[in-house]
N, C-alpha and C. Protein backbone atom coordinates (compact mmCIF):
# COMPACT_ATOMS: atom_id res chain seq x y z
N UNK A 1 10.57 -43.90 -21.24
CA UNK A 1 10.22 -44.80 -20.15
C UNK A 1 8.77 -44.58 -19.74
N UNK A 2 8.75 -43.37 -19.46
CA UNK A 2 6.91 -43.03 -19.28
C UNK A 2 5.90 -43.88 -19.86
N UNK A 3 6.06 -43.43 -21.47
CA UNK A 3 5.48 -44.12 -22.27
C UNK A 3 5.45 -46.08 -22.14
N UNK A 4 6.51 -46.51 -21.78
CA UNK A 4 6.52 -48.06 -21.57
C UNK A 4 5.78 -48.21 -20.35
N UNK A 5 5.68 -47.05 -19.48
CA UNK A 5 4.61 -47.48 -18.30
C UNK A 5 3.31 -47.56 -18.65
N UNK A 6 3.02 -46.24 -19.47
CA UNK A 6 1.85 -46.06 -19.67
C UNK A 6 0.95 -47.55 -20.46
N UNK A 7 1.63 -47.72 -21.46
CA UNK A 7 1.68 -48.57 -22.45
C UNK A 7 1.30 -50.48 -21.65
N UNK A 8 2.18 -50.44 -20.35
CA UNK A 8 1.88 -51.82 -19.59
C UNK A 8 0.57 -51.22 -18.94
N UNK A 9 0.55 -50.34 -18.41
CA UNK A 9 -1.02 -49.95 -17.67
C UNK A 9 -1.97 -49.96 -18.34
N UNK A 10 -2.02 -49.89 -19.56
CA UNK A 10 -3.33 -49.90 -20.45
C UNK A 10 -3.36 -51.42 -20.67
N UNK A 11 -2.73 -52.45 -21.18
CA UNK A 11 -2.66 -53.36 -21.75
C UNK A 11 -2.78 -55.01 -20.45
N UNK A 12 -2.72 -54.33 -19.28
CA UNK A 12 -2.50 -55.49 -18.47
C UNK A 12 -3.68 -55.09 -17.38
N UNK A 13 -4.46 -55.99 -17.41
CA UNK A 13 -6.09 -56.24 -16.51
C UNK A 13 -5.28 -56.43 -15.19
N UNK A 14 -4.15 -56.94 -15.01
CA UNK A 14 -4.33 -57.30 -13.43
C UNK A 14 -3.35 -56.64 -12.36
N UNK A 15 -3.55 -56.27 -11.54
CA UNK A 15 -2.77 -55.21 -10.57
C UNK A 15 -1.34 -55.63 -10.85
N UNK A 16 -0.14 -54.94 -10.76
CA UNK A 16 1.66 -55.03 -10.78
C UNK A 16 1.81 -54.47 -9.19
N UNK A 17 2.34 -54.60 -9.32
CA UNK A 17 2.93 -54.36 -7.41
C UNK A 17 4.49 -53.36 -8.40
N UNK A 18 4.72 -52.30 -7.60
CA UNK A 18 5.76 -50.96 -7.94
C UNK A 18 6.77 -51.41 -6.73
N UNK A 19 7.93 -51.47 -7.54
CA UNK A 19 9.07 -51.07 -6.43
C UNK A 19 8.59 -50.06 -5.64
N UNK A 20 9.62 -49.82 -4.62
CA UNK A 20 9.58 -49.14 -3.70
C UNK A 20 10.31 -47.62 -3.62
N UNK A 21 9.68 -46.51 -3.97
CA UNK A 21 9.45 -45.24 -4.20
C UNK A 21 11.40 -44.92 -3.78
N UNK A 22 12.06 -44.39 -4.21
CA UNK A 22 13.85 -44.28 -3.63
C UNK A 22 13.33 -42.81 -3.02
N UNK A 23 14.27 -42.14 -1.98
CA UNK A 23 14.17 -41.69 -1.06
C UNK A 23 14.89 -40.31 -2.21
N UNK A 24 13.84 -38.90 -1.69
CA UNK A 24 14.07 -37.71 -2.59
C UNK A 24 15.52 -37.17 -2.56
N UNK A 25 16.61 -37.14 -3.80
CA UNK A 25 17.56 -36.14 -3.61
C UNK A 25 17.33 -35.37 -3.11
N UNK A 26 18.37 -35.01 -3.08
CA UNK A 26 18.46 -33.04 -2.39
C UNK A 26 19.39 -32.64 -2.75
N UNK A 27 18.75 -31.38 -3.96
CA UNK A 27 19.42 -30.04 -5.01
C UNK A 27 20.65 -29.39 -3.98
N UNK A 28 21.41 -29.20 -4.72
CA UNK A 28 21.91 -28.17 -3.59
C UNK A 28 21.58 -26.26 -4.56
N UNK A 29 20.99 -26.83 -5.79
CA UNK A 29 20.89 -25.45 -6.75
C UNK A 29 19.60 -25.16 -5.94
N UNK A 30 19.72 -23.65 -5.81
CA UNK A 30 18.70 -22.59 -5.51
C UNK A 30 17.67 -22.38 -6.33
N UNK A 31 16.88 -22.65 -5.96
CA UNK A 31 14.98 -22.45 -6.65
C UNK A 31 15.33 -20.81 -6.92
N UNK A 32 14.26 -20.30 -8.08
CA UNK A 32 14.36 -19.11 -8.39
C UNK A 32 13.47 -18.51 -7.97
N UNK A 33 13.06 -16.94 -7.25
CA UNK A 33 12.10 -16.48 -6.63
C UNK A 33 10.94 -16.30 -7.69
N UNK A 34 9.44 -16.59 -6.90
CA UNK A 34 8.63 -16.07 -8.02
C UNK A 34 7.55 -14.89 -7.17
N UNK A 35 7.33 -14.11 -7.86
CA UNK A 35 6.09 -12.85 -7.74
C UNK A 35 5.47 -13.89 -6.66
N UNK A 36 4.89 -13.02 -5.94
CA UNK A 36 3.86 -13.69 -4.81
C UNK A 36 3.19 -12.46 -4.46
N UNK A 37 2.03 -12.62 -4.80
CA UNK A 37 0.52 -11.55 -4.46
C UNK A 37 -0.04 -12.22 -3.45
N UNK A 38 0.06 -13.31 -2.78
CA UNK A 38 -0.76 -13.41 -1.16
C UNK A 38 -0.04 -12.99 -0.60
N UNK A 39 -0.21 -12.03 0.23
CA UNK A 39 0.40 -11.91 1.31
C UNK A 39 -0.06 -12.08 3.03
N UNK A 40 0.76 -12.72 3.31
CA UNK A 40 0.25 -13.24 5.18
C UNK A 40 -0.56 -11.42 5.29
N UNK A 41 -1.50 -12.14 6.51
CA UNK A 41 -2.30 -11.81 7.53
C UNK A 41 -1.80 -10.66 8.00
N UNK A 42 -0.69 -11.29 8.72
CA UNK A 42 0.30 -9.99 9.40
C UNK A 42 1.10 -8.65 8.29
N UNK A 43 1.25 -9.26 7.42
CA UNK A 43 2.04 -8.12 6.34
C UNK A 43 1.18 -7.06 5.63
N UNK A 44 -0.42 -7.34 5.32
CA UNK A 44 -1.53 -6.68 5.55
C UNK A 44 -1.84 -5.50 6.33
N UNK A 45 -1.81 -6.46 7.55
CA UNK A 45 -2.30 -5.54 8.52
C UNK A 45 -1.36 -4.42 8.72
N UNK A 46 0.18 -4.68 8.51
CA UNK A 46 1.42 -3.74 8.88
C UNK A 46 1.08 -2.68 7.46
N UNK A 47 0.61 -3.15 6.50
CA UNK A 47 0.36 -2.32 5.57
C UNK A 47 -0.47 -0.88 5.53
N UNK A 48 -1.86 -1.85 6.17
CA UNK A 48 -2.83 -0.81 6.57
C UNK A 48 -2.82 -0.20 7.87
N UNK A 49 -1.53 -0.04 8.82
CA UNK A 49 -1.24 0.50 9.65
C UNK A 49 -0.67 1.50 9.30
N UNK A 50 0.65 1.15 8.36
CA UNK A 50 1.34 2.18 7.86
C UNK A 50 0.55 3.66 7.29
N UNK A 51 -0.60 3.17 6.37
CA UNK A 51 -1.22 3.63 5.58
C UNK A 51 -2.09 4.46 6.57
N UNK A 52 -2.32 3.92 7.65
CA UNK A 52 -3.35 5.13 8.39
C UNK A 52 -2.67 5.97 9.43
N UNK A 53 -1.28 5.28 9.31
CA UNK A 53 -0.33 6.47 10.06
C UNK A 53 0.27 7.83 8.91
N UNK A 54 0.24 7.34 7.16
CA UNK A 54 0.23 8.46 6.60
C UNK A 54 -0.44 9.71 6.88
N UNK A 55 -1.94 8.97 6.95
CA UNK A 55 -2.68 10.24 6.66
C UNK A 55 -3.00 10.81 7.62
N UNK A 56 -2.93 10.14 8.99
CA UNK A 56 -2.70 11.36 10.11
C UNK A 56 -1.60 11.92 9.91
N UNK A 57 -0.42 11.54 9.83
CA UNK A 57 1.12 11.93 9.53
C UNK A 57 0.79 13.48 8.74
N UNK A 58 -0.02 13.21 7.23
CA UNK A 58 -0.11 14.09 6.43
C UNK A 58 -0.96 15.42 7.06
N UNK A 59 -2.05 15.46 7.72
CA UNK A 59 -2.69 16.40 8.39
C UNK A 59 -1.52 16.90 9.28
N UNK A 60 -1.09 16.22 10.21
CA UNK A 60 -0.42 17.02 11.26
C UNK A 60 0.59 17.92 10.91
N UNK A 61 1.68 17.63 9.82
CA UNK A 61 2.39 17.60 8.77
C UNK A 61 2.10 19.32 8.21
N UNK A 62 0.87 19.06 7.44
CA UNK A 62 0.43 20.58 7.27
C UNK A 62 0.17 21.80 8.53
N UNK A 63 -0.67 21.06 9.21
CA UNK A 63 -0.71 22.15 9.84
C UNK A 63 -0.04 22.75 10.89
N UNK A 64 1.29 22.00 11.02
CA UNK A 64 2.52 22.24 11.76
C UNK A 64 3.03 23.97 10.74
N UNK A 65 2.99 24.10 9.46
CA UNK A 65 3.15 24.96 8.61
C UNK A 65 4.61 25.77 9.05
N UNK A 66 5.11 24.33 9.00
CA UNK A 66 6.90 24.93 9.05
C UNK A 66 7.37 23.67 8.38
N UNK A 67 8.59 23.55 7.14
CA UNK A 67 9.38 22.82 6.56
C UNK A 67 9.61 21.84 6.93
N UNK A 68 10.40 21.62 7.92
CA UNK A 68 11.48 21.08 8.66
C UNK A 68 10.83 20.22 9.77
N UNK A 69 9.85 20.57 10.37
CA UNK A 69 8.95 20.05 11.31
C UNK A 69 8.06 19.39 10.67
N UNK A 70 7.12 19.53 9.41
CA UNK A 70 6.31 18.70 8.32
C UNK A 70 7.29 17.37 7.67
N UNK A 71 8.26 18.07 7.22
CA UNK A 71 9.55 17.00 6.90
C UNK A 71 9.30 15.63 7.60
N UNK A 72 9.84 15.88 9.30
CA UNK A 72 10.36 15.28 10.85
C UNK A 72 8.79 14.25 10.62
N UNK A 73 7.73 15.08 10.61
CA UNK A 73 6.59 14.29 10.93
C UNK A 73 6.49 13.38 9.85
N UNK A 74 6.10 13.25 8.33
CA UNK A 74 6.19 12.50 7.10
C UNK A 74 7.50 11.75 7.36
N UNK A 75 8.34 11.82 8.08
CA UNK A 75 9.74 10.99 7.69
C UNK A 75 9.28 9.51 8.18
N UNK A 76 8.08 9.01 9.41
CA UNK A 76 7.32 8.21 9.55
C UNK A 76 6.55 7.42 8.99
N UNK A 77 6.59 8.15 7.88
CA UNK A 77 5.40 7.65 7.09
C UNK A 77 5.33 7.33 5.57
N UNK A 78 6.54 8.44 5.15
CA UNK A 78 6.15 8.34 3.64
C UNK A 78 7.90 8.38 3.24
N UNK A 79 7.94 7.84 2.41
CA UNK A 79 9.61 8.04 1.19
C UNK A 79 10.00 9.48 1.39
N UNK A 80 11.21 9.32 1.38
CA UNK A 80 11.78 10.69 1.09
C UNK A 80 11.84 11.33 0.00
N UNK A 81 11.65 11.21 -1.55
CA UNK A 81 11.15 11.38 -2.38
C UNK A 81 9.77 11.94 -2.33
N UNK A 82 9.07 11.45 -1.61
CA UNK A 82 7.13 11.57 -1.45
C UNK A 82 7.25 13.15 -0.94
N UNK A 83 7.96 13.03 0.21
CA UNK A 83 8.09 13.62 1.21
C UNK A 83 7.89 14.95 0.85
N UNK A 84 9.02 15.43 -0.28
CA UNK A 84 9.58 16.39 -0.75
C UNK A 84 8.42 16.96 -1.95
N UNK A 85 7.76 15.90 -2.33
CA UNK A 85 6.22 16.21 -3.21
C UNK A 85 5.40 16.88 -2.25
N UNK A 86 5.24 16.00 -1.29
CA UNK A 86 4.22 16.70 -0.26
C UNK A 86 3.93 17.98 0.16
N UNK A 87 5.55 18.31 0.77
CA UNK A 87 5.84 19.36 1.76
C UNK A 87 5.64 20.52 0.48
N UNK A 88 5.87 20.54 -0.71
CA UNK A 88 6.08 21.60 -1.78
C UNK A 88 4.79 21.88 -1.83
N UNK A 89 3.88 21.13 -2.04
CA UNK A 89 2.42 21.36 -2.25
C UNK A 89 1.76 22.04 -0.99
N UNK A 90 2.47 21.39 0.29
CA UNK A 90 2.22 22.17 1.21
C UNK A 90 2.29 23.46 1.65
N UNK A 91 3.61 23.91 0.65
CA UNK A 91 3.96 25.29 1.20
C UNK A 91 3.84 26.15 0.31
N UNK A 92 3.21 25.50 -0.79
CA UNK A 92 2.49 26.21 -1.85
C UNK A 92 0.85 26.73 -0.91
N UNK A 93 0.21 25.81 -0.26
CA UNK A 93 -0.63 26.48 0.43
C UNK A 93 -0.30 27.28 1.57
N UNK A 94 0.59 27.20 1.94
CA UNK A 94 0.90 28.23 2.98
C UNK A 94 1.30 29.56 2.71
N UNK A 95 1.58 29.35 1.56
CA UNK A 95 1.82 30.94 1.13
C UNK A 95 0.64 31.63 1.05
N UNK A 96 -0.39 31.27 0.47
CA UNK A 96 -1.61 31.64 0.59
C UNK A 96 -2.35 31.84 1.19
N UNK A 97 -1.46 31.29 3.11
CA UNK A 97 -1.71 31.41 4.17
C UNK A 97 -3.34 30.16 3.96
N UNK A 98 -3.67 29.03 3.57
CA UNK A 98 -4.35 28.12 3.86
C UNK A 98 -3.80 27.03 4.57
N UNK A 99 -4.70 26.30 5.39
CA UNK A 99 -3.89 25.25 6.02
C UNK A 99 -5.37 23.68 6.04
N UNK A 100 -4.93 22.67 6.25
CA UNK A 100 -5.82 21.61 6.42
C UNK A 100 -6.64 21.75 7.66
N UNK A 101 -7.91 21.59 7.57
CA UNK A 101 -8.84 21.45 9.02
C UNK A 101 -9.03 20.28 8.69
N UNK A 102 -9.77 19.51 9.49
CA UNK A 102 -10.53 18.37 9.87
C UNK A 102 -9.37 17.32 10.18
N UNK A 103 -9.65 16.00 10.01
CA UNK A 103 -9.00 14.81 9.89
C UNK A 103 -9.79 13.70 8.68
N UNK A 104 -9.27 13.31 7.33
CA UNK A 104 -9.95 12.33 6.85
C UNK A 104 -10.02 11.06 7.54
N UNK A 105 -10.69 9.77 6.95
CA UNK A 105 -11.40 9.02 7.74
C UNK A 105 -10.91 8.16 6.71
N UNK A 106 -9.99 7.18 6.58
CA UNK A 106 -9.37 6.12 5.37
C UNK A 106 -10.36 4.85 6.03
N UNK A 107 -10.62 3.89 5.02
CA UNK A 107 -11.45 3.12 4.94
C UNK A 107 -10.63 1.89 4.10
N UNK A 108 -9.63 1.43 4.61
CA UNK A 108 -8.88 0.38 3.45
C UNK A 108 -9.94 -0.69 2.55
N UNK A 109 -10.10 -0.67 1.65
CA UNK A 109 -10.81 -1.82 0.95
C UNK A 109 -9.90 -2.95 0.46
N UNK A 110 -9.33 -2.50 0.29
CA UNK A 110 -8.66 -4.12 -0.02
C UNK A 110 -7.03 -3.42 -0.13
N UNK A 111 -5.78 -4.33 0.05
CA UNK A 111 -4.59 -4.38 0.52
C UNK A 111 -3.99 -5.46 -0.59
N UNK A 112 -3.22 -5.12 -1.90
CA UNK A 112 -2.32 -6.08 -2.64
C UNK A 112 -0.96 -6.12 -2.51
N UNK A 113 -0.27 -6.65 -1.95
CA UNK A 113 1.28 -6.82 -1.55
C UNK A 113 1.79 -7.36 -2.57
N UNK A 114 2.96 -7.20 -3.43
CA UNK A 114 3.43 -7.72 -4.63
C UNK A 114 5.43 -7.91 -4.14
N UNK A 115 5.49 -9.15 -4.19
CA UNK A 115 7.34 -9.31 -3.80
C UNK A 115 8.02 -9.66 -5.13
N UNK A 116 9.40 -9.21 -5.47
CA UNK A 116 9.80 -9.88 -6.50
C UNK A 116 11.00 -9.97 -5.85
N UNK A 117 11.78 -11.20 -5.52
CA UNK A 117 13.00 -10.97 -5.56
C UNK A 117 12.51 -10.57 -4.05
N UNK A 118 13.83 -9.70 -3.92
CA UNK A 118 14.19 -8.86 -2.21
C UNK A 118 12.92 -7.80 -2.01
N UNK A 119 12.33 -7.71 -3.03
CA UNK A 119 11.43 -6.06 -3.18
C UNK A 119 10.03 -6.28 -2.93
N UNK A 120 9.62 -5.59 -2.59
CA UNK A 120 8.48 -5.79 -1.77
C UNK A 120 7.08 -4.27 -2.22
N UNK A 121 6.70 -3.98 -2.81
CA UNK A 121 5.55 -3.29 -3.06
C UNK A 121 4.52 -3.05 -2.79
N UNK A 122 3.39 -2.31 -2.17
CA UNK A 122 2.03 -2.32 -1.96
C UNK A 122 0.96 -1.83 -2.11
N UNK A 123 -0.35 -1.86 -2.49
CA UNK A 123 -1.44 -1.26 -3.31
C UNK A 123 -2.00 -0.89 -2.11
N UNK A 124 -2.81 -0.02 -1.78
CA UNK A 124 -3.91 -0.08 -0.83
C UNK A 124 -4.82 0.82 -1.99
N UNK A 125 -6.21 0.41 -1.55
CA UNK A 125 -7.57 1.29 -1.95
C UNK A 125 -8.23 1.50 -0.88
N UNK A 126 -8.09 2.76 -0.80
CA UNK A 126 -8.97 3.18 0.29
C UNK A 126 -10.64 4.09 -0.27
N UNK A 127 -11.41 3.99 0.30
CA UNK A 127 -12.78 4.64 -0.31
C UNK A 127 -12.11 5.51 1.15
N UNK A 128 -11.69 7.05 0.86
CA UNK A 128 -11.34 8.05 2.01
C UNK A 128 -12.94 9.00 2.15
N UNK A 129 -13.15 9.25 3.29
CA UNK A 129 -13.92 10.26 3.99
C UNK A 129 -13.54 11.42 3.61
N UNK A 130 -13.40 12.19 3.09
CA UNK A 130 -13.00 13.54 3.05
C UNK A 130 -13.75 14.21 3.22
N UNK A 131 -15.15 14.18 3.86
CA UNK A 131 -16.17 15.34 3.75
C UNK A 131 -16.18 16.56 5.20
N UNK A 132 -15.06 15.94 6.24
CA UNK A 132 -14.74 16.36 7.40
C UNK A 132 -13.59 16.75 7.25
N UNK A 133 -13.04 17.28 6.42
CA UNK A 133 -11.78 17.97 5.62
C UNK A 133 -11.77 18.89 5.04
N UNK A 134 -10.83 20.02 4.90
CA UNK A 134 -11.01 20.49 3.62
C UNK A 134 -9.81 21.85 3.87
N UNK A 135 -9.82 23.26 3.53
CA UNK A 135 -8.78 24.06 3.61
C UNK A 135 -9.39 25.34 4.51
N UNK A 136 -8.54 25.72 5.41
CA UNK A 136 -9.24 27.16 6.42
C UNK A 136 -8.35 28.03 5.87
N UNK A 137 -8.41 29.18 6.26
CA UNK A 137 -7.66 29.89 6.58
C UNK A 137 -6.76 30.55 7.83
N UNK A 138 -5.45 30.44 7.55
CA UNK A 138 -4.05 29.70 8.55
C UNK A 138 -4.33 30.77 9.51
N UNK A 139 -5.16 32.14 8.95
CA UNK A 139 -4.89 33.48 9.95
C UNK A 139 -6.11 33.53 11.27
N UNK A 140 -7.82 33.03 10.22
CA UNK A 140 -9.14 33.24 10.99
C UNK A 140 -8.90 31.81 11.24
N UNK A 141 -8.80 30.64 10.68
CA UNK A 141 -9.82 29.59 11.16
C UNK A 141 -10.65 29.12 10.49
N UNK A 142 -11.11 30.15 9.28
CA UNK A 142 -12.22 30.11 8.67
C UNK A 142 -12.21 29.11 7.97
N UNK A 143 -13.04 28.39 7.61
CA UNK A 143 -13.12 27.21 6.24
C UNK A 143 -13.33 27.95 4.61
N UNK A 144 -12.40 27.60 3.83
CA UNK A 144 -12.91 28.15 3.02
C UNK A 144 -13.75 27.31 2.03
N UNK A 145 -14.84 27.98 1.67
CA UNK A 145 -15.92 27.34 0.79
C UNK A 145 -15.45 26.36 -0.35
N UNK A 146 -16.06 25.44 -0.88
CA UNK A 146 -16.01 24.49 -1.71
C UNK A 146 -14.86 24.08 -1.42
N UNK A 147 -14.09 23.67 -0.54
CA UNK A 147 -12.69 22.55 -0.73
C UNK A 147 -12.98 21.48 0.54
N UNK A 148 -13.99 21.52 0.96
CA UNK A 148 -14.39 19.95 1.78
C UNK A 148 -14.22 18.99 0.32
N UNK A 149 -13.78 17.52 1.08
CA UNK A 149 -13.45 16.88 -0.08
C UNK A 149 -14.77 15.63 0.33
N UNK A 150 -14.82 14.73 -0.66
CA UNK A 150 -16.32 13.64 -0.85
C UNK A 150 -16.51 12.50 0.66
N UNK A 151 -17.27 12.07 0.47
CA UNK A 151 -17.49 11.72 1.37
C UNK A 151 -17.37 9.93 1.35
N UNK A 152 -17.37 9.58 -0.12
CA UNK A 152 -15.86 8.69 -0.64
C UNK A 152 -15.46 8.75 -1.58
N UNK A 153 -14.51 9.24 -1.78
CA UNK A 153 -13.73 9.62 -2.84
C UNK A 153 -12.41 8.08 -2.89
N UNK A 154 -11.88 7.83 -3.96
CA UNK A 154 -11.52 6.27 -3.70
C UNK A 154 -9.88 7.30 -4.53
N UNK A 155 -8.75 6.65 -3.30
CA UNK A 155 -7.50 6.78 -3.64
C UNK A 155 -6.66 5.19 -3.49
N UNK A 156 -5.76 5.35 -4.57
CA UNK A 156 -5.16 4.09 -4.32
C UNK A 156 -3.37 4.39 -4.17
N UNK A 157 -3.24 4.08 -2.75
CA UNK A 157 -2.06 4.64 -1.79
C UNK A 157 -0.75 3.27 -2.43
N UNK A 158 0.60 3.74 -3.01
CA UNK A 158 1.45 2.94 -3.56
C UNK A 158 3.37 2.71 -1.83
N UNK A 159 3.04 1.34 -1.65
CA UNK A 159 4.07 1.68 -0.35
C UNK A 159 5.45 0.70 -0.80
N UNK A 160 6.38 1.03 -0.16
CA UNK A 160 7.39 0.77 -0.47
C UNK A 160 8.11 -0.08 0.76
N UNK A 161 8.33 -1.23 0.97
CA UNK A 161 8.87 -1.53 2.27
C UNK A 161 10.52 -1.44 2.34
N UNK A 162 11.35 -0.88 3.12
CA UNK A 162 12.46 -0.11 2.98
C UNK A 162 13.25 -1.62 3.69
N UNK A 163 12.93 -2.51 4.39
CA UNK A 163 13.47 -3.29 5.11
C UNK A 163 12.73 -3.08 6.72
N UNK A 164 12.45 -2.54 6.88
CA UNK A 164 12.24 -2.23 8.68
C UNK A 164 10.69 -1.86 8.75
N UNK A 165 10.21 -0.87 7.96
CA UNK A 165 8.87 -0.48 8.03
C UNK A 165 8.25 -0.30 6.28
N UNK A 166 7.20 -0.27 6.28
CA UNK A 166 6.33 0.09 4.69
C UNK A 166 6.20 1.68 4.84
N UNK A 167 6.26 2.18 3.87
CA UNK A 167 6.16 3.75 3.46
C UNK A 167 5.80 4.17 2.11
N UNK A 168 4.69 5.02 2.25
CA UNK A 168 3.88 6.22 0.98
C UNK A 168 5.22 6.08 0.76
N UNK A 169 4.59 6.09 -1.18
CA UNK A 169 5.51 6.47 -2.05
C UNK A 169 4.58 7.04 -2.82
N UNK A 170 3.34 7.19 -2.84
CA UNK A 170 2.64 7.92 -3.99
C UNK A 170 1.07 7.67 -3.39
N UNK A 171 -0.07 8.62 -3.90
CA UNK A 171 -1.02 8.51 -3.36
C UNK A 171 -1.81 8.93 -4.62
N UNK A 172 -2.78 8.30 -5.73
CA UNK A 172 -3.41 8.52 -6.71
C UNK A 172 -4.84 8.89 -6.72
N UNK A 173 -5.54 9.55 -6.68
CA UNK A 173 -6.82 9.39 -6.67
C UNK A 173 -7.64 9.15 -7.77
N UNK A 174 -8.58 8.49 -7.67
CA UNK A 174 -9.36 7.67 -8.85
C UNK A 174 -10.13 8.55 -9.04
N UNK A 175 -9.95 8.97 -10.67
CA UNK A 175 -10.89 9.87 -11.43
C UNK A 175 -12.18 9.83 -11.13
N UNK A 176 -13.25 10.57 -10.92
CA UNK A 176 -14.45 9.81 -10.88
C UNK A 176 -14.86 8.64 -9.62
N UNK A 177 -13.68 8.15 -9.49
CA UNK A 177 -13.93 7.21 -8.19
C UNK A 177 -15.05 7.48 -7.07
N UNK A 178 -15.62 6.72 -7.45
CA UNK A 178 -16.52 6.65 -5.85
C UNK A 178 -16.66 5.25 -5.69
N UNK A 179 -16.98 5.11 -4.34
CA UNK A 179 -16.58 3.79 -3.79
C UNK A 179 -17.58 3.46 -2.63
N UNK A 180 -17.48 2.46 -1.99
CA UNK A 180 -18.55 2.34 -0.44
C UNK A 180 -18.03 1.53 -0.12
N UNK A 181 -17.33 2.50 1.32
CA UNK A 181 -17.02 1.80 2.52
C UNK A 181 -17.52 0.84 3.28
């Protein structure tokens, strides 16, 4: 049929007047979900909220330098899975009696939200401050030499939205990465 339209439109110089357009069915079959990388304004911003409640989360977290109380604080912030990465690494420095000074300084650069289906995923890149950071010692206070971290060092933070809030599930840092905030 197309083709017989097409076919009178090429062949006839003078305007046809078209019936009148019939009024749209309506499917009752369900459209299938597709990937969607924009994400609203607001789902962003809840992203990079989440994301800068990690990494205070993660400082306070350490230097609480008890299990159970580092746990309580990350349970805000990051997967329970993460959680259990974290706190190990943590108390791997505590044995050594080191603990976190400063506070880093996250700098989100850009925010990719990825949905499939019910599931919901999220990228952040942050170019992080770390140069007001780094490891003391848990007993003096002291800083210990060379573990201030760059002053941007570029990590790319992976979140998970559970239904209610977004949450660390992994935190990568880019080899070599440097970046500007």
């Amino acid at each position: 049929m197309a083709a017989a339209v097409l076919a009178a439109c090429s062949s006839a110089p003078a305007a046809v007047k078209l019936p009148a357009r019939p009024a749209p069915a309506h499917s009752a079959a369900p459209t299938s979900p597709t990937p969607s990388t924009s994400p609203s304004v607001n789902a962003q911003a809840q992203v990079t909220a989440a994301w800068d409640a990690y990494v205070h989360a993660g400082v306070a977290a350490d230097k609480s330098r008890n299990t159970a109380r580092a746990h309580a604080i990350l349970a805000t912030a990051a997967a329970p899975s993460y959680i259990r990465e974290i706190v190990g690494r943590m108390q791997a420095d505590w044995k050594q009696h080191e603990i976190t000074w400063g506070q880093p300084v996250d700098h989100v650069i850009k925010v990719s939200i990825v949905t499939v289906g019910a599931s919901q995923e999220a990228f952040v890149t942050d170019c992080m401050d770390d140069s007001g950071t780094g490891l003391a010692n848990a007993k003096t206070g002291k800083h210990i030499a060379g573990t201030a971290g760059d002053k941007h060092a570029e990590v790319i933070g992976t979140l998970g939205y559970n239904g209610t809030r977004w949450l660390v599930s992994n935190v990568t840092p880019v080899t070599g990465g440097k970046c500007t905030a």
